[in-house]
Protein backbone atom coordinates (compact mmCIF):
# COMPACT_ATOMS: atom_id res chain seq x y z
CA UNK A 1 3.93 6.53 16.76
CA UNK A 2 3.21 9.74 18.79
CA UNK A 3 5.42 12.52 18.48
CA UNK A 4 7.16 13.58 22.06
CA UNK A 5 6.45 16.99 22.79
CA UNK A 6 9.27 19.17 24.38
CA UNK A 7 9.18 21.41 27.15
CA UNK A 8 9.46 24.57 24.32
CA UNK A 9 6.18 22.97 23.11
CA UNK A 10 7.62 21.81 19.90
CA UNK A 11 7.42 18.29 18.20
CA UNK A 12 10.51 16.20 18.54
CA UNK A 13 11.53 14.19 15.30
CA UNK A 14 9.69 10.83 14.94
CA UNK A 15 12.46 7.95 15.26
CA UNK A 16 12.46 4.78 14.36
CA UNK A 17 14.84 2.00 14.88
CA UNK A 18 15.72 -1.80 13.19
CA UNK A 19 18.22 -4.40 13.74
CA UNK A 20 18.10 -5.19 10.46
CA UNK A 21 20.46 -8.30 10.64
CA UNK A 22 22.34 -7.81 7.54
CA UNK A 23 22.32 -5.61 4.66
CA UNK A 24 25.01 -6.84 2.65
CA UNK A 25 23.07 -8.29 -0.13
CA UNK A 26 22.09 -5.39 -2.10
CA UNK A 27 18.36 -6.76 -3.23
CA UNK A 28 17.94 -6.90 0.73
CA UNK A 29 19.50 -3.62 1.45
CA UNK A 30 17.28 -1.42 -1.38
CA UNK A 31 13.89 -3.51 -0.63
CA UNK A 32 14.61 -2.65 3.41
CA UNK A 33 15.63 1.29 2.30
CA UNK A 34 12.59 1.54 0.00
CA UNK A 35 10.32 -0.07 2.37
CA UNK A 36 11.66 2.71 5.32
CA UNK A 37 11.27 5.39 2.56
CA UNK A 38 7.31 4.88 2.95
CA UNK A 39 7.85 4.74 7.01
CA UNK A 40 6.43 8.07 8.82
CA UNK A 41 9.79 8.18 10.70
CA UNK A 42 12.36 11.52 10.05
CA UNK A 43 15.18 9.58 11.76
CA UNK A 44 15.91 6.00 11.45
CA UNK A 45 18.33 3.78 13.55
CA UNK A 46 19.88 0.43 11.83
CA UNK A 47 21.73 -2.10 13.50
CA UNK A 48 23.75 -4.83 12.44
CA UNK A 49 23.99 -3.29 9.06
CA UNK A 50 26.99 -5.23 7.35
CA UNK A 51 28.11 -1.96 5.79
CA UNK A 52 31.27 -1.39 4.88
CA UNK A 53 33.24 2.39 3.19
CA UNK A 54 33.28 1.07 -0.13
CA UNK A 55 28.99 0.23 -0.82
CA UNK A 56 28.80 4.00 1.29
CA UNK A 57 27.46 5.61 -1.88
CA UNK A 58 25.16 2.72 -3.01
CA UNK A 59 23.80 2.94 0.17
CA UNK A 60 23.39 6.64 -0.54
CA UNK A 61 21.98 6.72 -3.80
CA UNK A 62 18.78 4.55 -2.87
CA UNK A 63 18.22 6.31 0.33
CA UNK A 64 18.59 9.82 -1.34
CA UNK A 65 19.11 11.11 2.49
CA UNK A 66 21.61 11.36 4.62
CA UNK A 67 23.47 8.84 6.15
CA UNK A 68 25.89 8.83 9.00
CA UNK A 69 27.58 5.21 9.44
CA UNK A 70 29.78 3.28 12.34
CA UNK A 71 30.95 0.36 10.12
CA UNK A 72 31.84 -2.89 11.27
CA UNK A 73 32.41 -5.61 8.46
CA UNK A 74 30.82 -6.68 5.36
CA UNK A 75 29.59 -9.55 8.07
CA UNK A 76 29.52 -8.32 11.54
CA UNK A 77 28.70 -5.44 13.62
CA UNK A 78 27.61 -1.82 11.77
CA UNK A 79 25.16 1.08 13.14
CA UNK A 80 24.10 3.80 10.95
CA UNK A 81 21.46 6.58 11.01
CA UNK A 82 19.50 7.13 8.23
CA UNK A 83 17.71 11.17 7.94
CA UNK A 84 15.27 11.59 4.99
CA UNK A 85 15.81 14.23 2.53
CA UNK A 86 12.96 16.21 3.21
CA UNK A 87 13.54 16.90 6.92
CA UNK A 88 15.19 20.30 8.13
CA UNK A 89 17.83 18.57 10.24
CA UNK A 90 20.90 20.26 10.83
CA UNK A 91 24.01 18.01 12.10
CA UNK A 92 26.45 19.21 14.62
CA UNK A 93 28.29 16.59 15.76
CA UNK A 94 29.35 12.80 14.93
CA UNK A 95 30.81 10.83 17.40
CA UNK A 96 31.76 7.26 16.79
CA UNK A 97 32.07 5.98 20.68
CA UNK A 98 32.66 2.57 19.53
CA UNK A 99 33.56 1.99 15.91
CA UNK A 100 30.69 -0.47 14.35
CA UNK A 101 28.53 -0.23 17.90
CA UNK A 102 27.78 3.08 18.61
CA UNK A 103 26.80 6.16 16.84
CA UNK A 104 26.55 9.63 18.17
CA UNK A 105 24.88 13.03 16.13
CA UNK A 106 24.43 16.21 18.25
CA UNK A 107 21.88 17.52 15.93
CA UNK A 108 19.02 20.78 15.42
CA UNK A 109 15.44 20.03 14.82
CA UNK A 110 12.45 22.76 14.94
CA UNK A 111 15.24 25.06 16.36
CA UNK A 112 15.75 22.36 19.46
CA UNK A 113 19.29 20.45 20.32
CA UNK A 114 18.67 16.44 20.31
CA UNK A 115 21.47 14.07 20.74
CA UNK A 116 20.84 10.89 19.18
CA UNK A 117 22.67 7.94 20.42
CA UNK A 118 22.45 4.13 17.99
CA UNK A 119 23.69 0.96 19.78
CA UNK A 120 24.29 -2.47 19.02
CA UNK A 121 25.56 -4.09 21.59
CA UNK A 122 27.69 -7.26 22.02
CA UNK A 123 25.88 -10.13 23.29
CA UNK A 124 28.76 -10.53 26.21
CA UNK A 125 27.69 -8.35 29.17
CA UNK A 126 30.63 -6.47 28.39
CA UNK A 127 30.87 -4.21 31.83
CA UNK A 128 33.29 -2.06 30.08
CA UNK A 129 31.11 -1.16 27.04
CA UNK A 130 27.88 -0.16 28.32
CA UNK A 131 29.75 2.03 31.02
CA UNK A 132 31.30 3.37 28.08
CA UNK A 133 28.11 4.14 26.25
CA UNK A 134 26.32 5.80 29.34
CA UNK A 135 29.49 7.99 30.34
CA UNK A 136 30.20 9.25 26.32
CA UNK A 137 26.38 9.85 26.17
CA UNK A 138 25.64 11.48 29.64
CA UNK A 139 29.21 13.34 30.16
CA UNK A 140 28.62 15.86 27.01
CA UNK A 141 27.78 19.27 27.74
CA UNK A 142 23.57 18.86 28.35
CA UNK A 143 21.47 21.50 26.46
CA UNK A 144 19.47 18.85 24.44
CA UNK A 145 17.35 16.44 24.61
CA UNK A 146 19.16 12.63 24.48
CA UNK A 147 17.59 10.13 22.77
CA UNK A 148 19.40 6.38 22.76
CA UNK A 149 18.13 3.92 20.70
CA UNK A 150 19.06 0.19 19.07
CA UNK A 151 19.79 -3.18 20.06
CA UNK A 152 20.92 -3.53 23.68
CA UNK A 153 21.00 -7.43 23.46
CA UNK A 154 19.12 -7.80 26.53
CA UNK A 155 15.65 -7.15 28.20
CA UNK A 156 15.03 -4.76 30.69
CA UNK A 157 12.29 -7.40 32.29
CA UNK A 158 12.71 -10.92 32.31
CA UNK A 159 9.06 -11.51 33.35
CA UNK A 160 7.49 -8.41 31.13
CA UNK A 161 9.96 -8.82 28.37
CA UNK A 162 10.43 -12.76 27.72
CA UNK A 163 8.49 -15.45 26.73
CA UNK A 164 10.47 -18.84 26.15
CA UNK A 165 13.84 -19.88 26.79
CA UNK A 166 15.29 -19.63 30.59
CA UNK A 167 13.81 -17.67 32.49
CA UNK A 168 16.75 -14.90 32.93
CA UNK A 169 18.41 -13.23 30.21
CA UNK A 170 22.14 -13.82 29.65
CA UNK A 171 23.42 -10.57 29.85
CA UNK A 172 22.06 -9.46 33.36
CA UNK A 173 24.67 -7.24 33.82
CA UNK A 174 23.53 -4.81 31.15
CA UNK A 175 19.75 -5.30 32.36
CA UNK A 176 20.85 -3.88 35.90
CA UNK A 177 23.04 -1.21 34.27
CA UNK A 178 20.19 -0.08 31.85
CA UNK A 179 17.81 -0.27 34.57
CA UNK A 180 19.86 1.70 36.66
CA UNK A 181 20.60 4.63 34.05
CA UNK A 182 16.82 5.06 33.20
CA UNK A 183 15.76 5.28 37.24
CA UNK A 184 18.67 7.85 37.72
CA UNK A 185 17.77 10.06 34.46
């Protein structure tokens, strides 16, 4: 992964992001955290985690980072970002813009403002949602640099992006909407 360079010349944090499906079962959860411990990435996204308030500080004590959470249920929904220990990451903001969907920091890195967005969407087209999502991440105050990441449960092009299945995505309301955002910003 190549590092994005921004306009002050300065390396951007290297990001990574996983639905991960699941990380309930604790033998899952510390292989997975171990396994992104060895990852080149400052900044992880999860999705789909499975966490839940009370397993917050097992969760914690394997990582040995910081962790910023959007629970859902111990077996459904769940975003989190994951920060390793050794990175000089200051957080300015959390924002939960949908409890268990989507995560917001407002954070400093190498002196520069980056606003780090997690999804998970629902697999419904939910109009409502993603409009949500766009207008809570694009209606802040912009000095930084915004960065949205995760599971968007659809493609962005059927032909490019699928291989399989019928031929158009179910959720083609979110593929115009996404399509639309990226060619306007």
């Amino acid at each position: 992964m190549d590092r994005v360079i921004n306009s002050k010349g300065r390396a951007g944090p290297k990001i990574g992001s996983m639905n991960c499906n699941g990380l309930g079962n604790k033998i899952k959860r510390n292989k997975v955290l171990t396994w992104l411990q060895q990852k080149q990435e400052s900044i992880i996204f999860l999705q789909e985690t499975h966490s839940t308030a009370e397993l917050e500080k097992e969760w914690e004590n394997h990582w040995r980072g910081k962790i910023y959470f959007s629970h859902g249920s111990s077996n459904s929904k769940g975003v989190a970002i994951l920060i390793k220990n050794n990175e000089d990451i200051e957080v300015k903001k959390i924002k939960h813009i949908c409890q268990g969907r989507v995560l917001l920091l407002e954070i400093m890195y190498n002196s520069v403002k980056y606003c780090l967005v997690n999804n998970y969407s629902p697999n419904n087209d939910d109009h409502g949602f993603i409009e949500n999502v766009f207008t809570e991440s694009l209606g802040r105050s912009r000095e930084d640099y915004l960065i949205m990441a995760g599971d968007w449960n659809t493609v962005l092009n059927n032909d490019l992006d699928k291989l399989g299945g019928t031929p158009q995505h179910a959720n083609k309301y979110y593929q115009s909407y996404i399509n639309t955002m990226i060619s306007d910003y």
